[in-house]
N, C-alpha and C. Protein backbone atom coordinates (compact mmCIF):
# COMPACT_ATOMS: atom_id res chain seq x y z
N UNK A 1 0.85 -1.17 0.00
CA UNK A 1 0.00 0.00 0.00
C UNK A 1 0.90 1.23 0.00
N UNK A 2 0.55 2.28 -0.87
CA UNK A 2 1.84 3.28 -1.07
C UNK A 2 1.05 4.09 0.26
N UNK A 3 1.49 5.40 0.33
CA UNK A 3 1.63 6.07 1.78
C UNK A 3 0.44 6.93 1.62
N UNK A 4 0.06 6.91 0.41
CA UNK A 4 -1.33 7.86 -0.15
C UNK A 4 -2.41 7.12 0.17
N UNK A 5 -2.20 5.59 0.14
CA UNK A 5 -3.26 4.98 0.16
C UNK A 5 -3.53 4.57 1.62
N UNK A 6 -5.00 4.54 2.32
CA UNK A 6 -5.12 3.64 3.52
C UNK A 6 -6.39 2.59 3.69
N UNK A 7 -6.36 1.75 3.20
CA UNK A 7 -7.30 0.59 2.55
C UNK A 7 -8.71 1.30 1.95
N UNK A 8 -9.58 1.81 2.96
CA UNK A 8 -10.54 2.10 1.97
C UNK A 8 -10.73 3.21 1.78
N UNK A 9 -9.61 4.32 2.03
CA UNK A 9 -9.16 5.70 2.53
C UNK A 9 -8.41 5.56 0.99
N UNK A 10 -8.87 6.42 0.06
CA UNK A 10 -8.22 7.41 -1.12
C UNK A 10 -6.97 8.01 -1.03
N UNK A 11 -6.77 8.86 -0.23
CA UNK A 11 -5.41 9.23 0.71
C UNK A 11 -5.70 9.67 1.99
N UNK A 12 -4.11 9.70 2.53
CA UNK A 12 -3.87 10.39 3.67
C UNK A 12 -4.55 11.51 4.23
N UNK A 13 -5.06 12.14 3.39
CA UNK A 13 -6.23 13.52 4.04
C UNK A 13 -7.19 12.57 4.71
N UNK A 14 -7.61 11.96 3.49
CA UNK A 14 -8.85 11.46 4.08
C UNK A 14 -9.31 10.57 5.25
N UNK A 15 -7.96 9.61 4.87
CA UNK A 15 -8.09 8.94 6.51
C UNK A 15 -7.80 9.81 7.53
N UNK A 16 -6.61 10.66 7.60
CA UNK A 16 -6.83 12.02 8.97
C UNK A 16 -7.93 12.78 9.29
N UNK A 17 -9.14 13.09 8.25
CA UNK A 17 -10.26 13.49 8.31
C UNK A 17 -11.47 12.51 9.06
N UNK A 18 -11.32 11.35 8.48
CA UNK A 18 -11.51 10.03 9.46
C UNK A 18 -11.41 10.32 10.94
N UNK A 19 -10.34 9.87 11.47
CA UNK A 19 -9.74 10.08 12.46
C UNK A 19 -10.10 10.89 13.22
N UNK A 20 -10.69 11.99 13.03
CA UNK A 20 -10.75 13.22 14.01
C UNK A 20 -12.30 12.70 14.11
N UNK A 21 -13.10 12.44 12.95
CA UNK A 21 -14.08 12.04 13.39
C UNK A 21 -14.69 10.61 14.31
N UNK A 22 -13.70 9.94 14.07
CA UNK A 22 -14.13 8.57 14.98
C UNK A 22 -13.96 9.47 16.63
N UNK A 23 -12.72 10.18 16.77
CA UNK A 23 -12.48 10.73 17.84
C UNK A 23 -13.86 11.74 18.32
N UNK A 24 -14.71 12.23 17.98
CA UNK A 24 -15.80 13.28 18.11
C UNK A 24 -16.78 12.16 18.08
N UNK A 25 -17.30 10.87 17.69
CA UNK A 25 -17.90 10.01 18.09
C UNK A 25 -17.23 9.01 19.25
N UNK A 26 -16.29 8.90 19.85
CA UNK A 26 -15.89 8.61 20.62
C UNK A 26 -15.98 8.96 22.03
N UNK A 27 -15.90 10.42 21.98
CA UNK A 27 -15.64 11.28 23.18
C UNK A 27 -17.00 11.92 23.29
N UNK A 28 -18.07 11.75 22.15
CA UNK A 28 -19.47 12.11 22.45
C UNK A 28 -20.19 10.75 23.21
N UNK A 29 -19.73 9.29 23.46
CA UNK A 29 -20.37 8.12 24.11
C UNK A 29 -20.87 9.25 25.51
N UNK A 30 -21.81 7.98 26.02
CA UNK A 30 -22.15 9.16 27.21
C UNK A 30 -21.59 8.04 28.50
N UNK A 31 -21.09 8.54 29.14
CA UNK A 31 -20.59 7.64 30.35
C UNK A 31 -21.95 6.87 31.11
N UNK A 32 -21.32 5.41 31.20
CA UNK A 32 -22.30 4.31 31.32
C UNK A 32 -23.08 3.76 30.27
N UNK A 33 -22.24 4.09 28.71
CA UNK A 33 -23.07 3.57 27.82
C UNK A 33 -21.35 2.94 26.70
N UNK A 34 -21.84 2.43 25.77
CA UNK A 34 -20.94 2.09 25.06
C UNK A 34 -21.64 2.01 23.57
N UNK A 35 -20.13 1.62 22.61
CA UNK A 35 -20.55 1.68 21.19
C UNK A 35 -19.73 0.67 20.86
N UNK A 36 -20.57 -0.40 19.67
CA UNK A 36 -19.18 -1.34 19.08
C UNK A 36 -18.22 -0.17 18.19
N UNK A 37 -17.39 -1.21 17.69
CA UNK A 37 -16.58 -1.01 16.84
C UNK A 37 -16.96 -0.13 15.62
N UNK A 38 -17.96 -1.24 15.07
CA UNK A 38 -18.83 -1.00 13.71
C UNK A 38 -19.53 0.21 14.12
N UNK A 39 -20.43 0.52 14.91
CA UNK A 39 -21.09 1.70 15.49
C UNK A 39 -20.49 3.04 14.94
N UNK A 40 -19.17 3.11 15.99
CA UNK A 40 -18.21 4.40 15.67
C UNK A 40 -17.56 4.66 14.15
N UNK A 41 -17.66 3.29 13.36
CA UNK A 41 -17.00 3.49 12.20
C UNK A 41 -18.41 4.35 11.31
N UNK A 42 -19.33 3.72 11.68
CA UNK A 42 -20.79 4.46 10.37
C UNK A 42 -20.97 5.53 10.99
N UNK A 43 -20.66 5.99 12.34
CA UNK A 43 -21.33 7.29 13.11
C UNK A 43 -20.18 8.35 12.01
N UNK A 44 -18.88 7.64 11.97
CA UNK A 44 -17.96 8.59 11.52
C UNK A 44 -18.27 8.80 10.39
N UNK A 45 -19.21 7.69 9.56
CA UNK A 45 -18.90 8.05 7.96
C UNK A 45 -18.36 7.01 7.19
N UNK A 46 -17.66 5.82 7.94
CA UNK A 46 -16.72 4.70 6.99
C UNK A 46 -17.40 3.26 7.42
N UNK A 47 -18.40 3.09 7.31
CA UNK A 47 -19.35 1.68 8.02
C UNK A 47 -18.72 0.37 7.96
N UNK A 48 -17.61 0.79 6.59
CA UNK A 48 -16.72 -0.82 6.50
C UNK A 48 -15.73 -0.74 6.85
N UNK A 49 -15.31 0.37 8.21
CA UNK A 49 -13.88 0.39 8.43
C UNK A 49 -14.11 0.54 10.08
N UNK A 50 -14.73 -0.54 10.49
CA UNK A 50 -15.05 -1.26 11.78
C UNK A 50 -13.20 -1.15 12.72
N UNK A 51 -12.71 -2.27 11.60
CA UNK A 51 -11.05 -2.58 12.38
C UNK A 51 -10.14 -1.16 12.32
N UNK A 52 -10.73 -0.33 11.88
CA UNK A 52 -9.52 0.82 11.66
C UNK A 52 -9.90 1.48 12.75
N UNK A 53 -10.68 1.95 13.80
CA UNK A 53 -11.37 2.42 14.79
C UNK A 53 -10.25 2.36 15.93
N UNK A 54 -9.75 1.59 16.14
CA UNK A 54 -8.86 1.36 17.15
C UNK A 54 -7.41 2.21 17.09
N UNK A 55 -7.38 2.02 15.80
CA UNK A 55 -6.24 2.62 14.96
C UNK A 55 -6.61 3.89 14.75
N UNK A 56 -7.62 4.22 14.77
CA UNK A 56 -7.86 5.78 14.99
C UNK A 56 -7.66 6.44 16.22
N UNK A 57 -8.15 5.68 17.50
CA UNK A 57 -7.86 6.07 18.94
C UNK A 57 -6.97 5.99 19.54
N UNK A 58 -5.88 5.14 18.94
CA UNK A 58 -4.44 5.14 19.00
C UNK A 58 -3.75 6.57 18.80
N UNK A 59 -4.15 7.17 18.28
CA UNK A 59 -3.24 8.79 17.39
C UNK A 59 -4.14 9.52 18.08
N UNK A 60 -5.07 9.67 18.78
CA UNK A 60 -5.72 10.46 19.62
C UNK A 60 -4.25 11.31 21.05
N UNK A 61 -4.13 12.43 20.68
CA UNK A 61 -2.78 13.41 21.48
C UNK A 61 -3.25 12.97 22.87
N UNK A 62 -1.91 12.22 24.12
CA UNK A 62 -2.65 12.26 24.93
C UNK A 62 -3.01 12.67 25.69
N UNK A 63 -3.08 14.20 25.38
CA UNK A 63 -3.97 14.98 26.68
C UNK A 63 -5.09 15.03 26.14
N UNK A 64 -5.86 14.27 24.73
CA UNK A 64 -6.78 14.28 24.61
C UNK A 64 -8.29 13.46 26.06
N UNK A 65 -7.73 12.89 26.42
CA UNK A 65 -8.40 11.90 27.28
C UNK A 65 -9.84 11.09 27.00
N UNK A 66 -9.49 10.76 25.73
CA UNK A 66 -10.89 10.47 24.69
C UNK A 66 -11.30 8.71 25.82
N UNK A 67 -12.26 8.88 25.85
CA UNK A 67 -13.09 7.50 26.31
C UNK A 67 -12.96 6.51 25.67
N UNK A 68 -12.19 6.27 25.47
CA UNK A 68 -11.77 4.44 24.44
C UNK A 68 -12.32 3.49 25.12
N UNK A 69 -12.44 3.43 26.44
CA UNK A 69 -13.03 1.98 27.04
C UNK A 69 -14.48 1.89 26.73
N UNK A 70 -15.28 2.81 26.41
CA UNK A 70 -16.45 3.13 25.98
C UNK A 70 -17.14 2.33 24.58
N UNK A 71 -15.55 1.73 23.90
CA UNK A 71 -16.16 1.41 22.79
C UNK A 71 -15.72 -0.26 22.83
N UNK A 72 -16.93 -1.25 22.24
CA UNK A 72 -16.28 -2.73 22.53
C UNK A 72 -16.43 -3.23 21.13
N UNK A 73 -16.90 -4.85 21.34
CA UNK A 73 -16.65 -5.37 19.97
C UNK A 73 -18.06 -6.00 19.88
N UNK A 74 -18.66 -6.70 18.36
CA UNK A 74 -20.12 -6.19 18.28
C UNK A 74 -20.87 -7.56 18.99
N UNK A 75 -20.20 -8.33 20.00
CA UNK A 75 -20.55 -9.48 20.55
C UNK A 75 -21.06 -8.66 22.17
N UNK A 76 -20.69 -6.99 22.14
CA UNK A 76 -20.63 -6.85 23.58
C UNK A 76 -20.04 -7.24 24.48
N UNK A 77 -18.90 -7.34 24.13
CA UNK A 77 -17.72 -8.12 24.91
C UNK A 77 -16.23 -7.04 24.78
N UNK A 78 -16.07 -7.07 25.95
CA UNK A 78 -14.33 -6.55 25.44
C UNK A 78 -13.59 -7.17 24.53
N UNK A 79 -12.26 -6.80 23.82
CA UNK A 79 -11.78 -7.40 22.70
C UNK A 79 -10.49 -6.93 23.33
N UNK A 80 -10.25 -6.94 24.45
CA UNK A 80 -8.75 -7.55 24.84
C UNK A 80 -8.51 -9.09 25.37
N UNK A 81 -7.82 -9.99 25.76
CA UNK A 81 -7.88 -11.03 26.41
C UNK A 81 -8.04 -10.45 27.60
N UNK A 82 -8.98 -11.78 28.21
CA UNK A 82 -9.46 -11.77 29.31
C UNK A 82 -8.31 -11.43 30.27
N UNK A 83 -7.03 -12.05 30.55
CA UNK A 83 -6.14 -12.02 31.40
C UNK A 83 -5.49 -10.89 31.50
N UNK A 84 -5.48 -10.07 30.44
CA UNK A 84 -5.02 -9.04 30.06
C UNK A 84 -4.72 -7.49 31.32
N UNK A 85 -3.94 -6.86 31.34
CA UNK A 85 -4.16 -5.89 31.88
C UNK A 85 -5.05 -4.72 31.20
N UNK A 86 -5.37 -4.80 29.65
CA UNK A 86 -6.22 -3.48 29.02
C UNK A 86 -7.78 -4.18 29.26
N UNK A 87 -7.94 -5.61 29.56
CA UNK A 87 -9.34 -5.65 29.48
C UNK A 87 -9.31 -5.42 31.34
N UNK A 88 -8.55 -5.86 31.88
CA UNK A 88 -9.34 -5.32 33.41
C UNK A 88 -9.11 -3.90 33.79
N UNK A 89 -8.12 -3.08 32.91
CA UNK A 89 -8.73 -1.39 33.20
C UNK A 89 -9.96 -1.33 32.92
N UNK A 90 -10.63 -1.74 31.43
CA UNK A 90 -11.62 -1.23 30.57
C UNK A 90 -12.53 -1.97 31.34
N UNK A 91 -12.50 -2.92 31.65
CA UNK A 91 -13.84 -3.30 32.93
C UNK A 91 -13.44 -2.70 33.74
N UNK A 92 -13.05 -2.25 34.78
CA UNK A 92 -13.06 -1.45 35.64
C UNK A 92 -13.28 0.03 35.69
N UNK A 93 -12.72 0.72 34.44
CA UNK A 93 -13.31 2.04 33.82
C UNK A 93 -15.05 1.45 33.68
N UNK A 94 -15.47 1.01 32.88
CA UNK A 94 -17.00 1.08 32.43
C UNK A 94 -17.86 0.53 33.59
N UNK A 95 -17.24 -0.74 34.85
CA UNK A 95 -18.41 -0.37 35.91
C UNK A 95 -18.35 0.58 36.73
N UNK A 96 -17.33 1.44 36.75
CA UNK A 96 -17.20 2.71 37.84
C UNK A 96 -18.32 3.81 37.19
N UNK A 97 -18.80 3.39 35.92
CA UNK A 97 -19.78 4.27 34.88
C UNK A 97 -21.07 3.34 35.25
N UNK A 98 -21.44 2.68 35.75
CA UNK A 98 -22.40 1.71 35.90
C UNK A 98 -22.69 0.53 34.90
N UNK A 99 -21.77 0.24 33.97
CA UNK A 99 -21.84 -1.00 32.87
C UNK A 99 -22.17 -1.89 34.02
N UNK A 100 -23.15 -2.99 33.38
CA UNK A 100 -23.24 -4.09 34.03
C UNK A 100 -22.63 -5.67 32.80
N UNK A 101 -21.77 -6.11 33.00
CA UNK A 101 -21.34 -7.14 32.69
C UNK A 101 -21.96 -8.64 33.19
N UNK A 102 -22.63 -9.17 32.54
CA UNK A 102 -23.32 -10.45 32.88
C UNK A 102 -22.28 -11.80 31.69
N UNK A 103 -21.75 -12.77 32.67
CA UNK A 103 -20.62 -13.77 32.53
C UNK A 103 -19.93 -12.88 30.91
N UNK A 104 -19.52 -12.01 31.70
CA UNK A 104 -18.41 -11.50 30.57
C UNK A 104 -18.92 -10.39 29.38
N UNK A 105 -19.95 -10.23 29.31
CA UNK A 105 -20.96 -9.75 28.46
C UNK A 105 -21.99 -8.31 28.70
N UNK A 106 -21.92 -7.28 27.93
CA UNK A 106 -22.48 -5.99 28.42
C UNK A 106 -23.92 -6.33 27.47
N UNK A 107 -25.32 -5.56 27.92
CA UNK A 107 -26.52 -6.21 27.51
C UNK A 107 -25.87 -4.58 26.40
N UNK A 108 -26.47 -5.22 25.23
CA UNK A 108 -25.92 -4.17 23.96
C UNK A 108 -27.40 -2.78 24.01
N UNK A 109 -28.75 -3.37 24.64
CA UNK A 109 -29.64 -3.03 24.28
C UNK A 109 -29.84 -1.65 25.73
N UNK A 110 -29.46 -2.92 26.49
CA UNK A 110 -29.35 -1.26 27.28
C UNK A 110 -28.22 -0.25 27.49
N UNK A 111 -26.99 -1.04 27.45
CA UNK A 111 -25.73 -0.28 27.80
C UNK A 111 -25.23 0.58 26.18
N UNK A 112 -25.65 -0.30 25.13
CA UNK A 112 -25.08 0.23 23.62
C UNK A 112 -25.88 1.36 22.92
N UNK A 113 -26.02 1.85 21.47
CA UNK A 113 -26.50 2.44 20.60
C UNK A 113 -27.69 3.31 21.31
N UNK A 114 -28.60 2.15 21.63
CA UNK A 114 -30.20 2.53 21.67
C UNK A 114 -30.25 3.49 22.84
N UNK A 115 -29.50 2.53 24.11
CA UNK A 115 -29.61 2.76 25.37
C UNK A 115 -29.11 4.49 25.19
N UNK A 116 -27.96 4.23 24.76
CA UNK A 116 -27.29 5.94 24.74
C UNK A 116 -28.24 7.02 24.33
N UNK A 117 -28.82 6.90 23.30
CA UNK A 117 -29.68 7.49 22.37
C UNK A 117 -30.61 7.69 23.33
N UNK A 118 -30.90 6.91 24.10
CA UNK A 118 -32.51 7.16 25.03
C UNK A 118 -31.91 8.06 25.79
N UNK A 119 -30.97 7.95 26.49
CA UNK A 119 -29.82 8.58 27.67
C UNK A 119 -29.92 10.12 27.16
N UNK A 120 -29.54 10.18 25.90
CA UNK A 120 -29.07 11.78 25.28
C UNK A 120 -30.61 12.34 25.21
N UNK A 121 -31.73 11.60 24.66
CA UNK A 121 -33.07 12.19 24.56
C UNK A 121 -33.83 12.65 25.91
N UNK A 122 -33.91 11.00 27.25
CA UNK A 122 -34.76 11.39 27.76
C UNK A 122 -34.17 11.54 29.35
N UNK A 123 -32.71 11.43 29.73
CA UNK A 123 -32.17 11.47 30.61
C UNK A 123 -31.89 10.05 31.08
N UNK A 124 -31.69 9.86 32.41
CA UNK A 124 -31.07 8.60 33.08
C UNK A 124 -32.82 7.61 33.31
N UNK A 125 -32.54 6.64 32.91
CA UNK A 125 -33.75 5.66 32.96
C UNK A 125 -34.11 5.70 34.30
N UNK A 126 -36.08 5.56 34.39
CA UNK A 126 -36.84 5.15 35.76
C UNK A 126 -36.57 4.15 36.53
């Protein structure tokens, strides 16, 4: 791939234009809610560039302090290994937000997309 190109990115503008936007859907999640992968990629604009998402929050400056644990994978599951030290920050970041994890698993319907969306419309659920 020459340096112009970034798979489904035309050039380098465009994936940096990318980028800033996965970051502005990122840092708009609302604490106690989450987004897959795929989510943040169509919110940004690139619906088939699910795996590049990560790779976008990577180059995020870091005094940005963008919410990355906010975003998982589309099983509702973290996508670090379990043993891992990045999946027990990112569980530990998202229940200090009230995520509830059931055997490993965030409910997508209340904690993901919809849930948020209700969150931003009608405030914190009855």
């Amino acid at each position: 791939m020459s340096s112009t190109e970034q798979g489904p990115f035309t050039k380098t503008s465009d994936f940096d234009s990318w980028v800033k936007a996965v970051w502005q859907v990122v840092d708009g999640i609302p604490r106690g809610h989450v987004l897959t992968y795929g989510e943040v990629a169509r919110l940004a604009g690139m619906s088939r560039a699910a795996r590049r998402v990560s790779q976008a929050m990577r180059r995020a400056p870091r005094g940005m302090k963008l919410p990355w644990h906010r975003v998982i994978n589309v099983q509702g599951r973290i996508s670090f290994p379990q043993d891992s030290s990045g999946y027990q920050r990112q569980k530990e970041l998202l229940e200090e937000e009230g995520v509830v994890f059931l055997k490993g698993k965030i409910d997508l319907e209340r904690f993901g997309y919809q849930g948020a969306l209700d969150h931003l419309l009608w405030g914190e659920p009855m």
